[in-house]
C-alpha atoms as a PDB file:
ATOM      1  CA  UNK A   1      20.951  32.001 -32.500  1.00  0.00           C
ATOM      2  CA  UNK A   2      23.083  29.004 -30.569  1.00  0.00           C
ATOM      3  CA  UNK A   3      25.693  28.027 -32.279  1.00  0.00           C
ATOM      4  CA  UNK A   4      25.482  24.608 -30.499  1.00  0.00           C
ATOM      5  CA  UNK A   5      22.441  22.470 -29.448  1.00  0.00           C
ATOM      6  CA  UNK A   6      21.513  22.613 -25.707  1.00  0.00           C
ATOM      7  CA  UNK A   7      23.484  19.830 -23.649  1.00  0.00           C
ATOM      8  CA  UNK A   8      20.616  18.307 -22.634  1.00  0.00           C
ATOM      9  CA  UNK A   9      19.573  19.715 -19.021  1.00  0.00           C
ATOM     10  CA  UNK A  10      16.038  20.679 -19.630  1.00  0.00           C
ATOM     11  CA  UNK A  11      15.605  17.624 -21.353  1.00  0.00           C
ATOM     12  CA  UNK A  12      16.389  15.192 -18.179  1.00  0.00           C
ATOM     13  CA  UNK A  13      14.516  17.502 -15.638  1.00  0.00           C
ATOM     14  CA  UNK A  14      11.640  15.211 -15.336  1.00  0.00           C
ATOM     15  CA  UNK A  15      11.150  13.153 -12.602  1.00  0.00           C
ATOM     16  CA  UNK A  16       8.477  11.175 -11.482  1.00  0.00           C
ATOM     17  CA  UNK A  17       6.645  12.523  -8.148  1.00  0.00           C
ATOM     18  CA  UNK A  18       6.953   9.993  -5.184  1.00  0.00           C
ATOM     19  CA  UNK A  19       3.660   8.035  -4.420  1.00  0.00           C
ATOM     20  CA  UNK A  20       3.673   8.036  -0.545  1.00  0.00           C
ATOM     21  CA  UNK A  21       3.572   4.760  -0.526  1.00  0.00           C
ATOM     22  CA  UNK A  22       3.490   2.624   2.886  1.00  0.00           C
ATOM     23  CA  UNK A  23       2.189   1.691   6.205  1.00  0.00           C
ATOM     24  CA  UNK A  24      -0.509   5.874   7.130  1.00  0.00           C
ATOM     25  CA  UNK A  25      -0.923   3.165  10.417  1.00  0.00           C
ATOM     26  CA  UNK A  26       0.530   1.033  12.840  1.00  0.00           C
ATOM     27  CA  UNK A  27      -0.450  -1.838  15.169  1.00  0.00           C
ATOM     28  CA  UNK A  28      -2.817  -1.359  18.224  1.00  0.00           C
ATOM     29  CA  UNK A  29      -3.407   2.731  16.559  1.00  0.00           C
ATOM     30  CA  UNK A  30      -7.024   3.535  16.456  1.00  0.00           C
ATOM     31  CA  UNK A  31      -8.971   4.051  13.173  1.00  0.00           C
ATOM     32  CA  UNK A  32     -12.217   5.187  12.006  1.00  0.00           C
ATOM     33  CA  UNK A  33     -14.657   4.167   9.067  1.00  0.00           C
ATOM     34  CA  UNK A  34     -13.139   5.033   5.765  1.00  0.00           C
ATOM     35  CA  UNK A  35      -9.438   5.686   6.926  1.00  0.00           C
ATOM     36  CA  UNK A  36      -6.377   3.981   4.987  1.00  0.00           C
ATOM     37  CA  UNK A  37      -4.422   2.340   7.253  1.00  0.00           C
ATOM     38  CA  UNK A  38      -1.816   0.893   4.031  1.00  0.00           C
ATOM     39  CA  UNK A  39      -0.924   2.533   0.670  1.00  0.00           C
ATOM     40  CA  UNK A  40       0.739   0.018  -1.547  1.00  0.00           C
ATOM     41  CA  UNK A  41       0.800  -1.644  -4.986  1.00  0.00           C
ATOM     42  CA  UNK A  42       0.008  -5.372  -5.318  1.00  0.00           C
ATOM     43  CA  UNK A  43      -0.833  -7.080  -2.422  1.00  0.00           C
ATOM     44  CA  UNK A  44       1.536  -7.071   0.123  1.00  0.00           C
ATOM     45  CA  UNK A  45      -0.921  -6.845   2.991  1.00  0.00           C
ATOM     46  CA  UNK A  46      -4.165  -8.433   2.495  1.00  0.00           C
ATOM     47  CA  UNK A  47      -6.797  -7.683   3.988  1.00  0.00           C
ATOM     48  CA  UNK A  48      -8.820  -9.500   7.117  1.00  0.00           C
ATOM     49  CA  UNK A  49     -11.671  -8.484   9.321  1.00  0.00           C
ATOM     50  CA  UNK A  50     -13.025  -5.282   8.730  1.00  0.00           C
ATOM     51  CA  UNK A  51     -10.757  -3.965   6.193  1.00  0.00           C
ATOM     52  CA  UNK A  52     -11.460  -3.450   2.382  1.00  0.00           C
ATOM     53  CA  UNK A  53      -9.212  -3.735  -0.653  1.00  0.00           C
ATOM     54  CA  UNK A  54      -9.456  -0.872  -3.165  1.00  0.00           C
ATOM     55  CA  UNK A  55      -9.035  -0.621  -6.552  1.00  0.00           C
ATOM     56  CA  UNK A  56      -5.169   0.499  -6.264  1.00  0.00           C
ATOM     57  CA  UNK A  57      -4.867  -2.180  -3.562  1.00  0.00           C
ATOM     58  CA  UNK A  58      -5.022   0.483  -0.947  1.00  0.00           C
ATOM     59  CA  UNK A  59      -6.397  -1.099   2.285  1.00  0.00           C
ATOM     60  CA  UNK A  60      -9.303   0.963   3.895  1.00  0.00           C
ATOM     61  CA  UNK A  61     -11.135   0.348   7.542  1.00  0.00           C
ATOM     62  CA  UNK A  62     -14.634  -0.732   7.029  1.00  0.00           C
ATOM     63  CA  UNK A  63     -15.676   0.003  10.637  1.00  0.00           C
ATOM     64  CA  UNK A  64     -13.819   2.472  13.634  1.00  0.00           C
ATOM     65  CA  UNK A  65     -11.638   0.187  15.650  1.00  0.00           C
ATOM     66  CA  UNK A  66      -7.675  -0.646  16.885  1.00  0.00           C
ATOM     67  CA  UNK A  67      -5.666  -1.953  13.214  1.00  0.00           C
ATOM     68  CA  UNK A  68      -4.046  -5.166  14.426  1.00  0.00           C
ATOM     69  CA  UNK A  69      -1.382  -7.096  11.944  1.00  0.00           C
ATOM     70  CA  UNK A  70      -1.582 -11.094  11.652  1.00  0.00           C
ATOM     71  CA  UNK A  71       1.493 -13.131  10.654  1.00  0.00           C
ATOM     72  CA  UNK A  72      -0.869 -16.232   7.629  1.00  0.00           C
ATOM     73  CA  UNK A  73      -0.087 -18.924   5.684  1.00  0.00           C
ATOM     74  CA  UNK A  74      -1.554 -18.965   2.325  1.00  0.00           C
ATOM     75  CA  UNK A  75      -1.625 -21.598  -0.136  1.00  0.00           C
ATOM     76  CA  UNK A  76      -0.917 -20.451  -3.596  1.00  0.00           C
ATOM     77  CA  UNK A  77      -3.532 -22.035  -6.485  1.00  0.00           C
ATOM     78  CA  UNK A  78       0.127 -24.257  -7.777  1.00  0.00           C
ATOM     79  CA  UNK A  79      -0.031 -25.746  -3.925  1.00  0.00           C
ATOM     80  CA  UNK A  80       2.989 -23.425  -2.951  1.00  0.00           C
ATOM     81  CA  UNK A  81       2.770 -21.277   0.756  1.00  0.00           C
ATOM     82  CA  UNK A  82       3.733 -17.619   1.502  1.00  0.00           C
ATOM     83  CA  UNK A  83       3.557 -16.560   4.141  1.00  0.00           C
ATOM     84  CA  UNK A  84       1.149 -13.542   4.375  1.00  0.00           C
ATOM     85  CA  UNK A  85       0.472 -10.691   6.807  1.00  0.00           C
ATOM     86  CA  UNK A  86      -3.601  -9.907   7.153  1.00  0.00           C
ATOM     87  CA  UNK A  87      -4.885  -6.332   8.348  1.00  0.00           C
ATOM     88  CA  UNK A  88      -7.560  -6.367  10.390  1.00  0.00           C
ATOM     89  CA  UNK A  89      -9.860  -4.254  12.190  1.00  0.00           C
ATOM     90  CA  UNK A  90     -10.959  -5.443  15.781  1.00  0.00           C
END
């Protein structure tokens, strides 16, 4: 038997696995039906034409087509603007 407790090692050899989180495509790339052109949490990209929002916020294309980013404004429901960046499919 140890005469002293364990310093702690296989206690802090957890970690959390990275998400892959990000951008899977970029403007003017083509996509087809069902592909996910952003991985992300919340909304940092909303979606536009021909692009759907998943449960996870994940944005999927809706139809096969060129991805194509749009700099929005966006009024918040307290009147405030963001300024937004839409996904679309064209």
């Amino acid at each position: 038997m140890a005469h002293t407790k364990s310093a702690g090692a296989a206690h802090n050899a957890r970690e959390s696995e990275s998400k892959r989180l990000g951008l899977k495509k970029s403007d003017g790339e083509p996509v087809m039906a069902g592909q996910i052109i952003v991985r992300q949490r919340g909304t940092k990209y909303l979606p536009g034409f021909n692009v759907k929002r998943a449960g996870d916020d994940t944005l999927l294309a809706l139809k096969n087509g060129k991805v194509n980013f749009k700099q929005s404004k966006k009024t918040r429901f307290d009147g405030a603007r963001r300024y937004v960046t839409v996904v679309n499919v064209l």
